[in-house]
Protein backbone atom coordinates (compact mmCIF):
# COMPACT_ATOMS: atom_id res chain seq x y z
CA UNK A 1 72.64 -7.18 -38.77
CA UNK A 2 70.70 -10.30 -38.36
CA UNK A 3 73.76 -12.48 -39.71
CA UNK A 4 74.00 -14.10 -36.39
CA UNK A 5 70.39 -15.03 -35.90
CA UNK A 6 69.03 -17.24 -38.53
CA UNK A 7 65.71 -15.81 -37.43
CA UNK A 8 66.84 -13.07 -40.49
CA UNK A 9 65.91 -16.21 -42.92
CA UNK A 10 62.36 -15.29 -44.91
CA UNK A 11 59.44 -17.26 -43.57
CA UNK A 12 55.72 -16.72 -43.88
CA UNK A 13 53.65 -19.07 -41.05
CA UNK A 14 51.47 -19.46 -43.81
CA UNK A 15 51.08 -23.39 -42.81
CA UNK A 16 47.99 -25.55 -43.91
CA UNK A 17 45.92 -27.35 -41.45
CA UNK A 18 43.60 -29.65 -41.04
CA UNK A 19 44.08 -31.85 -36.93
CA UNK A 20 44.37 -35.33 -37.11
CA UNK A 21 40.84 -36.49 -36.20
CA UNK A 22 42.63 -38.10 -33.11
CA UNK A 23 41.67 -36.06 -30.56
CA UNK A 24 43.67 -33.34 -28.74
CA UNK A 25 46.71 -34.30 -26.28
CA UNK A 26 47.07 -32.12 -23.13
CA UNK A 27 50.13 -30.71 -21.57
CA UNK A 28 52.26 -33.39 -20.37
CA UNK A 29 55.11 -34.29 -17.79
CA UNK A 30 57.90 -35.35 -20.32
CA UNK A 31 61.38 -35.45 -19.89
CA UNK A 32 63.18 -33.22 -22.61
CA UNK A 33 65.90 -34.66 -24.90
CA UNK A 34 67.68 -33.24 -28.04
CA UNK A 35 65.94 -32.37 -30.93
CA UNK A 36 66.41 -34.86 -33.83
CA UNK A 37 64.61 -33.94 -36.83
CA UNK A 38 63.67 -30.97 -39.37
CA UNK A 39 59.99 -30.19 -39.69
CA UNK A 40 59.24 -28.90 -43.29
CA UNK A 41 55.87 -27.49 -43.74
CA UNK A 42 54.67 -25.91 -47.21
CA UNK A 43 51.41 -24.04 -47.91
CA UNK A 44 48.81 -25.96 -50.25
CA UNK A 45 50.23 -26.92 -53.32
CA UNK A 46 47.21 -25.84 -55.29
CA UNK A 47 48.23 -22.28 -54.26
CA UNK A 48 49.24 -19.49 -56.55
CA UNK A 49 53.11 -18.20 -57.28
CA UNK A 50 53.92 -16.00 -54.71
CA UNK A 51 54.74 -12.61 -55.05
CA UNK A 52 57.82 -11.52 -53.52
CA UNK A 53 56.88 -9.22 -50.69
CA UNK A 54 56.85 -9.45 -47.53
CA UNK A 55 58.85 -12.16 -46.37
CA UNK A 56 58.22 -13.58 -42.99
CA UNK A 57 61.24 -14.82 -40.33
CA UNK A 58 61.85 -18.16 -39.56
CA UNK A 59 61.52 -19.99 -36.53
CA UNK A 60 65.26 -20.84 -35.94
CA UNK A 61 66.16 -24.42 -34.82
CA UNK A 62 64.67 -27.31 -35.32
CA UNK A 63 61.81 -25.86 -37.84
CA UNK A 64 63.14 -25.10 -41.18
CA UNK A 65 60.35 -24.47 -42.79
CA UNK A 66 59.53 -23.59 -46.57
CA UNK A 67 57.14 -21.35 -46.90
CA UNK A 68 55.10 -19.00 -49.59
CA UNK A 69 54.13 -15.81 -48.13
CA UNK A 70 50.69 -13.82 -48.41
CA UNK A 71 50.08 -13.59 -52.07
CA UNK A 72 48.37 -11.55 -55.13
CA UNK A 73 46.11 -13.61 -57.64
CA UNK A 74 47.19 -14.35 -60.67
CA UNK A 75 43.38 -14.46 -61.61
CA UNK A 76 42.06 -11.20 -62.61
CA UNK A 77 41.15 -9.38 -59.70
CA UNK A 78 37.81 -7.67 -59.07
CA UNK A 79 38.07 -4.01 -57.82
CA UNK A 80 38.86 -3.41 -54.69
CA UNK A 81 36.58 -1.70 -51.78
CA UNK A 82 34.92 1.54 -53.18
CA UNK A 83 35.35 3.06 -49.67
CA UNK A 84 37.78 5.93 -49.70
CA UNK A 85 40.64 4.96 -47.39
CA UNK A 86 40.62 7.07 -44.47
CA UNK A 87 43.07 9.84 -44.54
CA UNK A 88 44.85 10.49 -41.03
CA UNK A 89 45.82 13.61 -40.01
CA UNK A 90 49.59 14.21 -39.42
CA UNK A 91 50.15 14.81 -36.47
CA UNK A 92 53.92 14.73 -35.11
CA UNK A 93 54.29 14.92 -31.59
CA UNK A 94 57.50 16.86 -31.58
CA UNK A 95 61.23 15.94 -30.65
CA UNK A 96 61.33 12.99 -29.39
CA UNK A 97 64.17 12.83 -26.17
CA UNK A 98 67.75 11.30 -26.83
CA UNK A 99 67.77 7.71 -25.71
CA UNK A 100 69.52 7.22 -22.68
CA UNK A 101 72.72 5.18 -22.48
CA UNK A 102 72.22 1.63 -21.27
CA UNK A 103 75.56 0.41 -19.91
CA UNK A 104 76.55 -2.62 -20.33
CA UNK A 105 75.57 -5.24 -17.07
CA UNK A 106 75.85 -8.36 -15.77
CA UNK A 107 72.66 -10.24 -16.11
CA UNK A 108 71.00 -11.53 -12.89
CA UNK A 109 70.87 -14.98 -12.07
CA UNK A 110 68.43 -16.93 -14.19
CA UNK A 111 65.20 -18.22 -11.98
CA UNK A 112 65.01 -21.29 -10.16
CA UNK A 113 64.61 -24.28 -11.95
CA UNK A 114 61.13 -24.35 -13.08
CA UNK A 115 58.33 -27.42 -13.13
CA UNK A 116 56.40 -28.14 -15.70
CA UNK A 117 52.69 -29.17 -14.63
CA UNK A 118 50.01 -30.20 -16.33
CA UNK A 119 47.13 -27.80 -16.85
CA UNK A 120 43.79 -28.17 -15.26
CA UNK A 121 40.68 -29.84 -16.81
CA UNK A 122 41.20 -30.15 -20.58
CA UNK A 123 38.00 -30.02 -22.65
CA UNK A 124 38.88 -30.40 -26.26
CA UNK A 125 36.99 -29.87 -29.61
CA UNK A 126 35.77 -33.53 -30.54
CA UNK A 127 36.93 -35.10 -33.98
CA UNK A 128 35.60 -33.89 -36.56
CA UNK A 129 33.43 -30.86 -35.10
CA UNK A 130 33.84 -27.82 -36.95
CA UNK A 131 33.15 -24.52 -35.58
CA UNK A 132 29.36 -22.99 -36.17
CA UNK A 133 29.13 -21.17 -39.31
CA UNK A 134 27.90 -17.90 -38.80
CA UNK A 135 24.12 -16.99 -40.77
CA UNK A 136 23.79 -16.24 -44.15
CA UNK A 137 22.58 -13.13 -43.62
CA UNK A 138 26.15 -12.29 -42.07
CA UNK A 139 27.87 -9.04 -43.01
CA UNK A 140 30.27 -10.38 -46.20
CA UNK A 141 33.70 -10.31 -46.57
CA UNK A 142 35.11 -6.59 -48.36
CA UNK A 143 34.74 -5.34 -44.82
CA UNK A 144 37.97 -3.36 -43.22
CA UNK A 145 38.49 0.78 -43.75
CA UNK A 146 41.79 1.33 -44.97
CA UNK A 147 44.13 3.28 -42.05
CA UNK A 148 47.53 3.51 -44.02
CA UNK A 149 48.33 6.22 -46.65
CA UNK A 150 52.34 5.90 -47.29
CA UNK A 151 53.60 5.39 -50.95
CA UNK A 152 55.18 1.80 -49.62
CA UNK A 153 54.35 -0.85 -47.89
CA UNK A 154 52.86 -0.91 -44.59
CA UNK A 155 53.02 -4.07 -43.02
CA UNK A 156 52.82 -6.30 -38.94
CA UNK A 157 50.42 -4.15 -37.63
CA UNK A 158 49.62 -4.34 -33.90
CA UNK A 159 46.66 -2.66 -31.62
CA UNK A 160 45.48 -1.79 -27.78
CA UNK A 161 42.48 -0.36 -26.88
CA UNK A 162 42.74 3.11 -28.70
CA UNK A 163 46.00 2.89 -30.42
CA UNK A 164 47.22 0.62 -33.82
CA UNK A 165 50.98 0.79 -34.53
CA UNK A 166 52.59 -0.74 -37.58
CA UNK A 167 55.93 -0.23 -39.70
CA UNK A 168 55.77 1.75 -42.79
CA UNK A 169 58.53 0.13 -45.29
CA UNK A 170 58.84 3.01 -47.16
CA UNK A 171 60.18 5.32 -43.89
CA UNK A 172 61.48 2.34 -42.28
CA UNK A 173 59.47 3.90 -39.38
CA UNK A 174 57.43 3.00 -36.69
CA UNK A 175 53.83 4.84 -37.26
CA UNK A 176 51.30 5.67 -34.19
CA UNK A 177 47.48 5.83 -35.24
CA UNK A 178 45.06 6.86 -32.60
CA UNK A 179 41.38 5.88 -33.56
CA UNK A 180 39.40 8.42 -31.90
CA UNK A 181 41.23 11.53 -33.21
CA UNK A 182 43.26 9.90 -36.47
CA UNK A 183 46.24 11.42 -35.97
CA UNK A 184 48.85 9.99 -37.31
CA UNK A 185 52.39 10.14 -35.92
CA UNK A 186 56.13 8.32 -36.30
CA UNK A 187 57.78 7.44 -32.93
CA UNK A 188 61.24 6.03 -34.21
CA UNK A 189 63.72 7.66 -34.56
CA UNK A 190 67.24 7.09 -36.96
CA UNK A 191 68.74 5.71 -33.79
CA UNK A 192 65.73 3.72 -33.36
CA UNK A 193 64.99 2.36 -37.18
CA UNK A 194 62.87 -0.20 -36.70
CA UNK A 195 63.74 -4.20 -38.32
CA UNK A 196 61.31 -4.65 -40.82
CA UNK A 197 60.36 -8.03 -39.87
CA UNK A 198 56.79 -9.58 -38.61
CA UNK A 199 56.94 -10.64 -34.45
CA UNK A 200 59.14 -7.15 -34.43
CA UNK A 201 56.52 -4.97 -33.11
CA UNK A 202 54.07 -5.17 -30.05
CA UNK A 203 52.24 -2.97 -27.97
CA UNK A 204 50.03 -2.94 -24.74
CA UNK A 205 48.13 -0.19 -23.53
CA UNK A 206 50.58 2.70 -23.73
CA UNK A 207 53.25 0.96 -24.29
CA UNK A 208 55.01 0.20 -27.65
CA UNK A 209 58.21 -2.20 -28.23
CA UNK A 210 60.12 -3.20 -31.52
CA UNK A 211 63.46 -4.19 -32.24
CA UNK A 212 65.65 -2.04 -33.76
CA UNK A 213 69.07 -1.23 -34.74
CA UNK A 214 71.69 1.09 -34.11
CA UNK A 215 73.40 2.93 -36.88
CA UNK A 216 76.15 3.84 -34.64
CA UNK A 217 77.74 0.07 -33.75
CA UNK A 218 74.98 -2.23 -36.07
CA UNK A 219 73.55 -4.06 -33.00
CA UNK A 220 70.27 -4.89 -32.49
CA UNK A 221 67.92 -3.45 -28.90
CA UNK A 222 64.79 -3.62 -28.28
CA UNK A 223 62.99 -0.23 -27.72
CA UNK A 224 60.29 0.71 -25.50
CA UNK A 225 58.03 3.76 -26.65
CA UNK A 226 55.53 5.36 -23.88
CA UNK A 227 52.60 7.13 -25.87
CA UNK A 228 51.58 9.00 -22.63
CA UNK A 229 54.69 10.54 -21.93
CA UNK A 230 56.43 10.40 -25.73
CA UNK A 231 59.72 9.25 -23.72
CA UNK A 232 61.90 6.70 -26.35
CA UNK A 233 64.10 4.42 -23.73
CA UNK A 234 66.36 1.25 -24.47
CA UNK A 235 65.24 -1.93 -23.09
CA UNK A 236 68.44 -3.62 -24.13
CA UNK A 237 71.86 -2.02 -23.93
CA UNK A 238 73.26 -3.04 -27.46
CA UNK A 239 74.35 -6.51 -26.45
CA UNK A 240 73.74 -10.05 -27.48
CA UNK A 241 71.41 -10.70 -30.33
CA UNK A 242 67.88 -9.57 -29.22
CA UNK A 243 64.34 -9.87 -30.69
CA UNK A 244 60.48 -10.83 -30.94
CA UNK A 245 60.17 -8.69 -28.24
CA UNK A 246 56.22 -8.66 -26.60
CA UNK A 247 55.06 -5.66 -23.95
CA UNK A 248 52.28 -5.87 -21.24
CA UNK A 249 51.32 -2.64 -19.03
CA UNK A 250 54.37 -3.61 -16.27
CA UNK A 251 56.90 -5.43 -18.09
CA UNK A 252 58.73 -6.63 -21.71
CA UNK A 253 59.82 -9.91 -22.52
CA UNK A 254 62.52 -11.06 -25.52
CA UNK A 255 64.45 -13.69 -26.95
CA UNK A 256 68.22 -13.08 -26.88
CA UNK A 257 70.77 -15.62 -28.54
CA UNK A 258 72.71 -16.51 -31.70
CA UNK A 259 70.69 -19.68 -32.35
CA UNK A 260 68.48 -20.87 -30.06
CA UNK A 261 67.86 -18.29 -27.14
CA UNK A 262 66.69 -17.45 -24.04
CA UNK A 263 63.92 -15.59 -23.13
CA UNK A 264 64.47 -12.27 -21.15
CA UNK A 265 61.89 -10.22 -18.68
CA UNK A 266 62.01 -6.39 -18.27
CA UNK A 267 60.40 -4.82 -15.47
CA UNK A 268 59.50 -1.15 -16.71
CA UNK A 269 58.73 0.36 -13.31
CA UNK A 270 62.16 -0.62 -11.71
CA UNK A 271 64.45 -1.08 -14.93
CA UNK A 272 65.35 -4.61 -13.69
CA UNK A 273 66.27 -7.70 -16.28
CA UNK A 274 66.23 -11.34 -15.13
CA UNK A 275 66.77 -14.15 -17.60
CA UNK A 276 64.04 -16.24 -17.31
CA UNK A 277 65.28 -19.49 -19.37
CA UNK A 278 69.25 -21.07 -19.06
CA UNK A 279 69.12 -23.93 -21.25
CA UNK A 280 70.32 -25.89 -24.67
CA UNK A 281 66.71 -26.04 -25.77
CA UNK A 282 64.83 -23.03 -28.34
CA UNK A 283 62.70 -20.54 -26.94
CA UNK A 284 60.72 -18.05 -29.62
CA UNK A 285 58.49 -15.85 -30.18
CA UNK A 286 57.08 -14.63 -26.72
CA UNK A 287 54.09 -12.33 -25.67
CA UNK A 288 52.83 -10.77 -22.50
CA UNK A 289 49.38 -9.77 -21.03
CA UNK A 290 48.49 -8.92 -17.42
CA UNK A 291 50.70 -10.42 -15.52
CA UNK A 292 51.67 -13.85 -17.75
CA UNK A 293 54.57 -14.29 -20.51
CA UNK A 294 53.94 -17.27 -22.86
CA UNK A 295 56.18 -18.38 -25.78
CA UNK A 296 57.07 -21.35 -27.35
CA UNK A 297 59.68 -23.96 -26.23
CA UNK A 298 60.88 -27.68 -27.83
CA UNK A 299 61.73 -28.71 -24.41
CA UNK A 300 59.42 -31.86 -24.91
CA UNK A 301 59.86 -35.40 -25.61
CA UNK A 302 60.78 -35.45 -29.59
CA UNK A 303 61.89 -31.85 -29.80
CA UNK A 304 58.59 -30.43 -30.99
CA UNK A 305 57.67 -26.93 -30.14
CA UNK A 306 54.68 -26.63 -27.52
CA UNK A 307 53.21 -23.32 -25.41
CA UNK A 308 55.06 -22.61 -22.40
CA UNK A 309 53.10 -20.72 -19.88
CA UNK A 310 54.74 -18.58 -16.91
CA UNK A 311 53.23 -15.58 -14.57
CA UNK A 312 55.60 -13.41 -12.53
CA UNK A 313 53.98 -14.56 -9.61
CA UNK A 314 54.92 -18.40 -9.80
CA UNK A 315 58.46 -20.07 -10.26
CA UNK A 316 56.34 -23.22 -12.44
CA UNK A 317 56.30 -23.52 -16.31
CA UNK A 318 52.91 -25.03 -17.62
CA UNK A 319 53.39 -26.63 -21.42
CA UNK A 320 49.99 -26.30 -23.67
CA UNK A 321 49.97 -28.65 -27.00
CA UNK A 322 48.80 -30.83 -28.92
CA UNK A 323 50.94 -33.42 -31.32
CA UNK A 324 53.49 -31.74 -33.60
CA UNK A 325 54.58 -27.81 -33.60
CA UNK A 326 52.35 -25.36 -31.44
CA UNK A 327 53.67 -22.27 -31.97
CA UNK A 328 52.70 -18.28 -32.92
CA UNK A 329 51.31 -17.74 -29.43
CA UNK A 330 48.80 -14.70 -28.57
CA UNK A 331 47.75 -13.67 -25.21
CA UNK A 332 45.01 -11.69 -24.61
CA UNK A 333 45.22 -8.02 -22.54
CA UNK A 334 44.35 -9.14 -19.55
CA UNK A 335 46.34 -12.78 -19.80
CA UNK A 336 43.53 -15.19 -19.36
CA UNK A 337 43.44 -16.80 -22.79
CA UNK A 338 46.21 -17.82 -24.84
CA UNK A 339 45.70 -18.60 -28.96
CA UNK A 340 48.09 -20.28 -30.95
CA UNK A 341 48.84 -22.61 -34.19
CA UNK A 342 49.22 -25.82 -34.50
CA UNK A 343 51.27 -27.28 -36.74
CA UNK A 344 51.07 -31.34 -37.27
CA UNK A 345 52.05 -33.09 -41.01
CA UNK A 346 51.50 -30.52 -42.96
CA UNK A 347 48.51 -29.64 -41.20
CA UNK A 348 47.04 -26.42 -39.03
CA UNK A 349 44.42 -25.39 -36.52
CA UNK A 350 43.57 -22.64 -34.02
CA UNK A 351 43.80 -23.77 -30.28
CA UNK A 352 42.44 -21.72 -27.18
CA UNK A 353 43.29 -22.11 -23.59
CA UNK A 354 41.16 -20.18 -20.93
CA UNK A 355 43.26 -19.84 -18.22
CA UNK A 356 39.90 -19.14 -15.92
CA UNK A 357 38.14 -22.31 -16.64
CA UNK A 358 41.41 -24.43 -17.62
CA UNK A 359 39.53 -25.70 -20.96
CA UNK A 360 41.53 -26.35 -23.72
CA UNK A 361 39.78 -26.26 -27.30
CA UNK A 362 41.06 -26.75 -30.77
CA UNK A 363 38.77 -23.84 -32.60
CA UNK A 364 38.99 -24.38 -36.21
CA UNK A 365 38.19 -28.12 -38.24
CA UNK A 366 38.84 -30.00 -40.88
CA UNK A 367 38.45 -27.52 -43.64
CA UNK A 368 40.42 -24.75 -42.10
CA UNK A 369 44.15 -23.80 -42.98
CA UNK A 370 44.99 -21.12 -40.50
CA UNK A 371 48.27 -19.30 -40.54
CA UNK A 372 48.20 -16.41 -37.72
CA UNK A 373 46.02 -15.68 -35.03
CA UNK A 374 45.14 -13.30 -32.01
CA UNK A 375 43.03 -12.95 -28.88
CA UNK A 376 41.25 -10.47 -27.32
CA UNK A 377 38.25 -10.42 -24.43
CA UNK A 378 35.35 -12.71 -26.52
CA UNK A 379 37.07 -12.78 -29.75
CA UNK A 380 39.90 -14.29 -32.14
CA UNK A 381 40.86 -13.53 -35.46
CA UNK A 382 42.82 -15.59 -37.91
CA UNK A 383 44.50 -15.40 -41.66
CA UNK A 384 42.97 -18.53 -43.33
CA UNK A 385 43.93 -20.33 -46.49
CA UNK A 386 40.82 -22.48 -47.17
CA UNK A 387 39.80 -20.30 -50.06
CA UNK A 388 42.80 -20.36 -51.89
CA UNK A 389 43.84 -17.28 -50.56
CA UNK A 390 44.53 -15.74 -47.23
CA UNK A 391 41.10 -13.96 -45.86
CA UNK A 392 40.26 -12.89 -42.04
CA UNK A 393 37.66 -14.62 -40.12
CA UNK A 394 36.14 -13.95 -36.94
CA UNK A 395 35.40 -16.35 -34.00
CA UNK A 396 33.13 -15.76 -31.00
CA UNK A 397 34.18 -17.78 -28.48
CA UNK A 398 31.11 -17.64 -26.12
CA UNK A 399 29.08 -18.54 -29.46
CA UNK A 400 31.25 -20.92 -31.00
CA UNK A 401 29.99 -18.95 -34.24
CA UNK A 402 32.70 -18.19 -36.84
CA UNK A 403 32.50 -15.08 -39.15
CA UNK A 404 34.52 -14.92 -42.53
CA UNK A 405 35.74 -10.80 -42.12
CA UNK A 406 37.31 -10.64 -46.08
CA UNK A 407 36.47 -12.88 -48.87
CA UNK A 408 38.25 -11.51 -52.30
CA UNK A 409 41.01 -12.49 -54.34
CA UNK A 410 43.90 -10.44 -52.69
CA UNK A 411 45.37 -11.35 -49.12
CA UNK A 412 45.22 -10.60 -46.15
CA UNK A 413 47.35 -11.34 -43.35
CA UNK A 414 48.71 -11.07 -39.68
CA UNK A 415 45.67 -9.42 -38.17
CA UNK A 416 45.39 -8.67 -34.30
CA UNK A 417 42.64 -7.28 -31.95
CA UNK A 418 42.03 -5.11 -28.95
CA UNK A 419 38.23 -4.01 -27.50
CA UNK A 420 36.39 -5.58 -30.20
CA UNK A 421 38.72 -3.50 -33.20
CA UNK A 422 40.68 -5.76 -35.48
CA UNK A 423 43.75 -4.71 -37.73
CA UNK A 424 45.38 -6.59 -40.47
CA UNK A 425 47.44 -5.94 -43.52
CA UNK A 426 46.08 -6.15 -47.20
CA UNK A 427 47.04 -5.99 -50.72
CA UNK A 428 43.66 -4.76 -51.88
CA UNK A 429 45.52 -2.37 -53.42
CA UNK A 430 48.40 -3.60 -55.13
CA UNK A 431 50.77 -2.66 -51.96
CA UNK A 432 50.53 -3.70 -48.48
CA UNK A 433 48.10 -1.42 -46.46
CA UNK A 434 46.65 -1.64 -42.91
CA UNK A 435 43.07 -1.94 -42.44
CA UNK A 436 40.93 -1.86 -39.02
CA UNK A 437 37.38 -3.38 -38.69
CA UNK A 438 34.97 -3.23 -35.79
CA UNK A 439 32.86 -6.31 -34.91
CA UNK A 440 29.26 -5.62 -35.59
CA UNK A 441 26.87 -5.28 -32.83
CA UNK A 442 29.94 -5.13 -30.33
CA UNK A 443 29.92 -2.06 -27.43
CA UNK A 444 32.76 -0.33 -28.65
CA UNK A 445 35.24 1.44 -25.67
């Protein structure tokens, strides 16, 4: 199914980072030419072997990266946490309605040409400052209660405000955890069956996406899942090559293409698509929040991926980065900060932008290796391979205080946050399980 989009290649963004101490470079006015090299970016080499679950997707074009993905330690392990995991309560939600058929259309006319501008005042981390450790007396790692219950893997989990969706590999299903009343429910379907791949899944609010494919002609759509209502819709009618779909309250945004793709915007009230991008250069993984769509693009000067930055409400393109790949973006809800990796010889870091303030701030130093992150309100959380291993950490970005979440010998990866609850998956257990942690001290919703 994914034959045609070398996307379907295995790829972990488990990339090791530590910033050239050279400062950070702004968005810039640049003039964008072909692509002309192949970035190749492995995880530390001190690592251990890699177990072979779960594989991650590439970033198709230029990148061809070689990866290891989250691994078990081939040290003995100590036990894992002695809390019982919590068991949800089943809770189906009954027959979920026929999708509807999508005809096939005639896609609008892409938007005007767009301008890139330089973002406002740029206020970067100097070299060599490293984020404020949080106190000793911190909570330890260990910390997480354990959400997921299947016999397989669960694995890319995602979470707004009340509401944590993941895909259980075991169903090849999308599951629907509510916090307050853990119930537990599937909202696929067999015409639905999710692609168990990371960057597949999103969801804002009520709203739920994921690509999927049909049984009935082996295409790909992207799907659109209302918890309020239970209604199961097509946002794609079956064709093209669609994916890394990402989902605000009023709209859905997508890559579509063979190789390098354009992205794709879905108004949900009015059913309308527009193509957004109409050009030779890549566009991946996007996300949404409030009214703003970021993803990133290697329309630059060298062919290097950087943050592109676009609201519904302006016809302008901002670009956010920093020398080498930027890429993995995050926004948060309500689409005033954006989080993303940066990738630069073999080294990564955290960057923030506030689109309130305009400040632009590498988070994590020198002796960071960050390989995922995600924003929400005050807070980011990342995967992090300075210990050897991939643990969660915490950053408070009032503070400026970072907070290791896990510190063991398994891994734990892809986390994301909503209303001071975090979510990542874990192999504390031997298989991949979803866990959910609440920030100390934090007002919870």
């Amino acid at each position: 199914m994914r034959d045609a989009f070398p996307r379907a290649m295995a790829v972990t963004i488990v990339v090791i980072a530590v910033i050239c101490a050279t400062g950070l470079v702004s968005a810039q006015i640049i003039s964008p030419v072909q692509p002309d090299r192949t970035l190749v970016i492995a995880p530390p080499t001190d690592t251990p072997t890699p177990t072979p679950t779960p594989i991650r997707p590439p970033v198709v074009g230029p990148l061809d990266p070689v990866i290891q993905p989250p691994i078990a330690p081939t040290a003995t392990p100590v036990q894992p946490p002695t809390q019982s995991p919590t068991t949800p309560t089943t809770a189906p939600t009954g027959t979920i309605p026929e999708l509807p058929t999508v005809p096939a259309t005639t896609m609008p006319t892409p938007m005007q040409t767009v301008t890139w501008a330089l973002p406002p005042s740029v206020t970067p981390l100097q070299p060599g400052v490293q984020p404020t450790p949080a106190p000793q007396s911190t909570t330890p790692g260990g910390s997480g209660t354990q959400i997921s219950s299947s016999p397989g893997d669960n694995l890319f989990p995602a979470i707004s405000e009340d509401n944590i969706v993941w895909y259980d590999n075991d169903s090849a299903s999308i599951q629907l955890y509510e916090i307050a009343s853990g119930n537990l429910s599937t909202i696929s379907t067999a015409a639905s069956t999710p692609i168990g791949l990371p960057h597949e899944l999103a969801i804002d609010g009520k709203n739920v996406v994921w690509t999927g494919g049909d049984p009935q002609t082996g295409r790909d759509i992207v799907f659109l899942y209302d918890i309020a209502s239970g209604r199961l819709g097509q946002v794609t009618n079956g064709s093209g090559v669609p994916g890394y779909p990402g989902v605000s309250q009023d709209f859905v945004v997508w890559i579509d293409g063979d190789e390098l793709g354009d992205l794709y915007l879905y108004e949900i009230a009015s059913g309308n698509t527009t193509q957004v991008t109409d050009d030779p250069y890549e566009q991946i993984l996007p996300d949404a929040g409030g009214d703003t769509f970021v993803w990133a693009d290697n329309e630059t000067e060298g062919g290097d991926l950087d943050i592109a930055v676009a609201s519904r409400n302006e016809s302008r393109v901002m670009l956010l980065g920093d020398a080498g790949d930027d890429s993995y973006p995050d926004l948060s809800g309500d689409g005033n900060r954006i989080a993303w990796i940066n990738a630069n010889e073999n080294r990564t870091a955290v960057y923030l932008y506030d689109a309130s303030t305009g400040n632009l701030t590498q988070v994590t130093g020198e002796s960071a290796q960050p390989d995922a992150v995600a924003v929400d309100g005050n807070y980011l959380v990342y995967s992090d391979w300075r210990n050897g291993n991939l643990d969660i950490f915490l950053y408070n970005i009032s503070t400026g205080v970072e907070t290791p979440v896990t510190e063991d010998p398994y891994a734990q990866s892809l986390p994301d946050i909503s209303d001071e609850v975090a979510v990542w998956m874990g192999n504390n257990t031997g298989q991949w399980e979803i866990y959910m942690w609440e920030v100390p001290g934090a007002p919870q919703p």
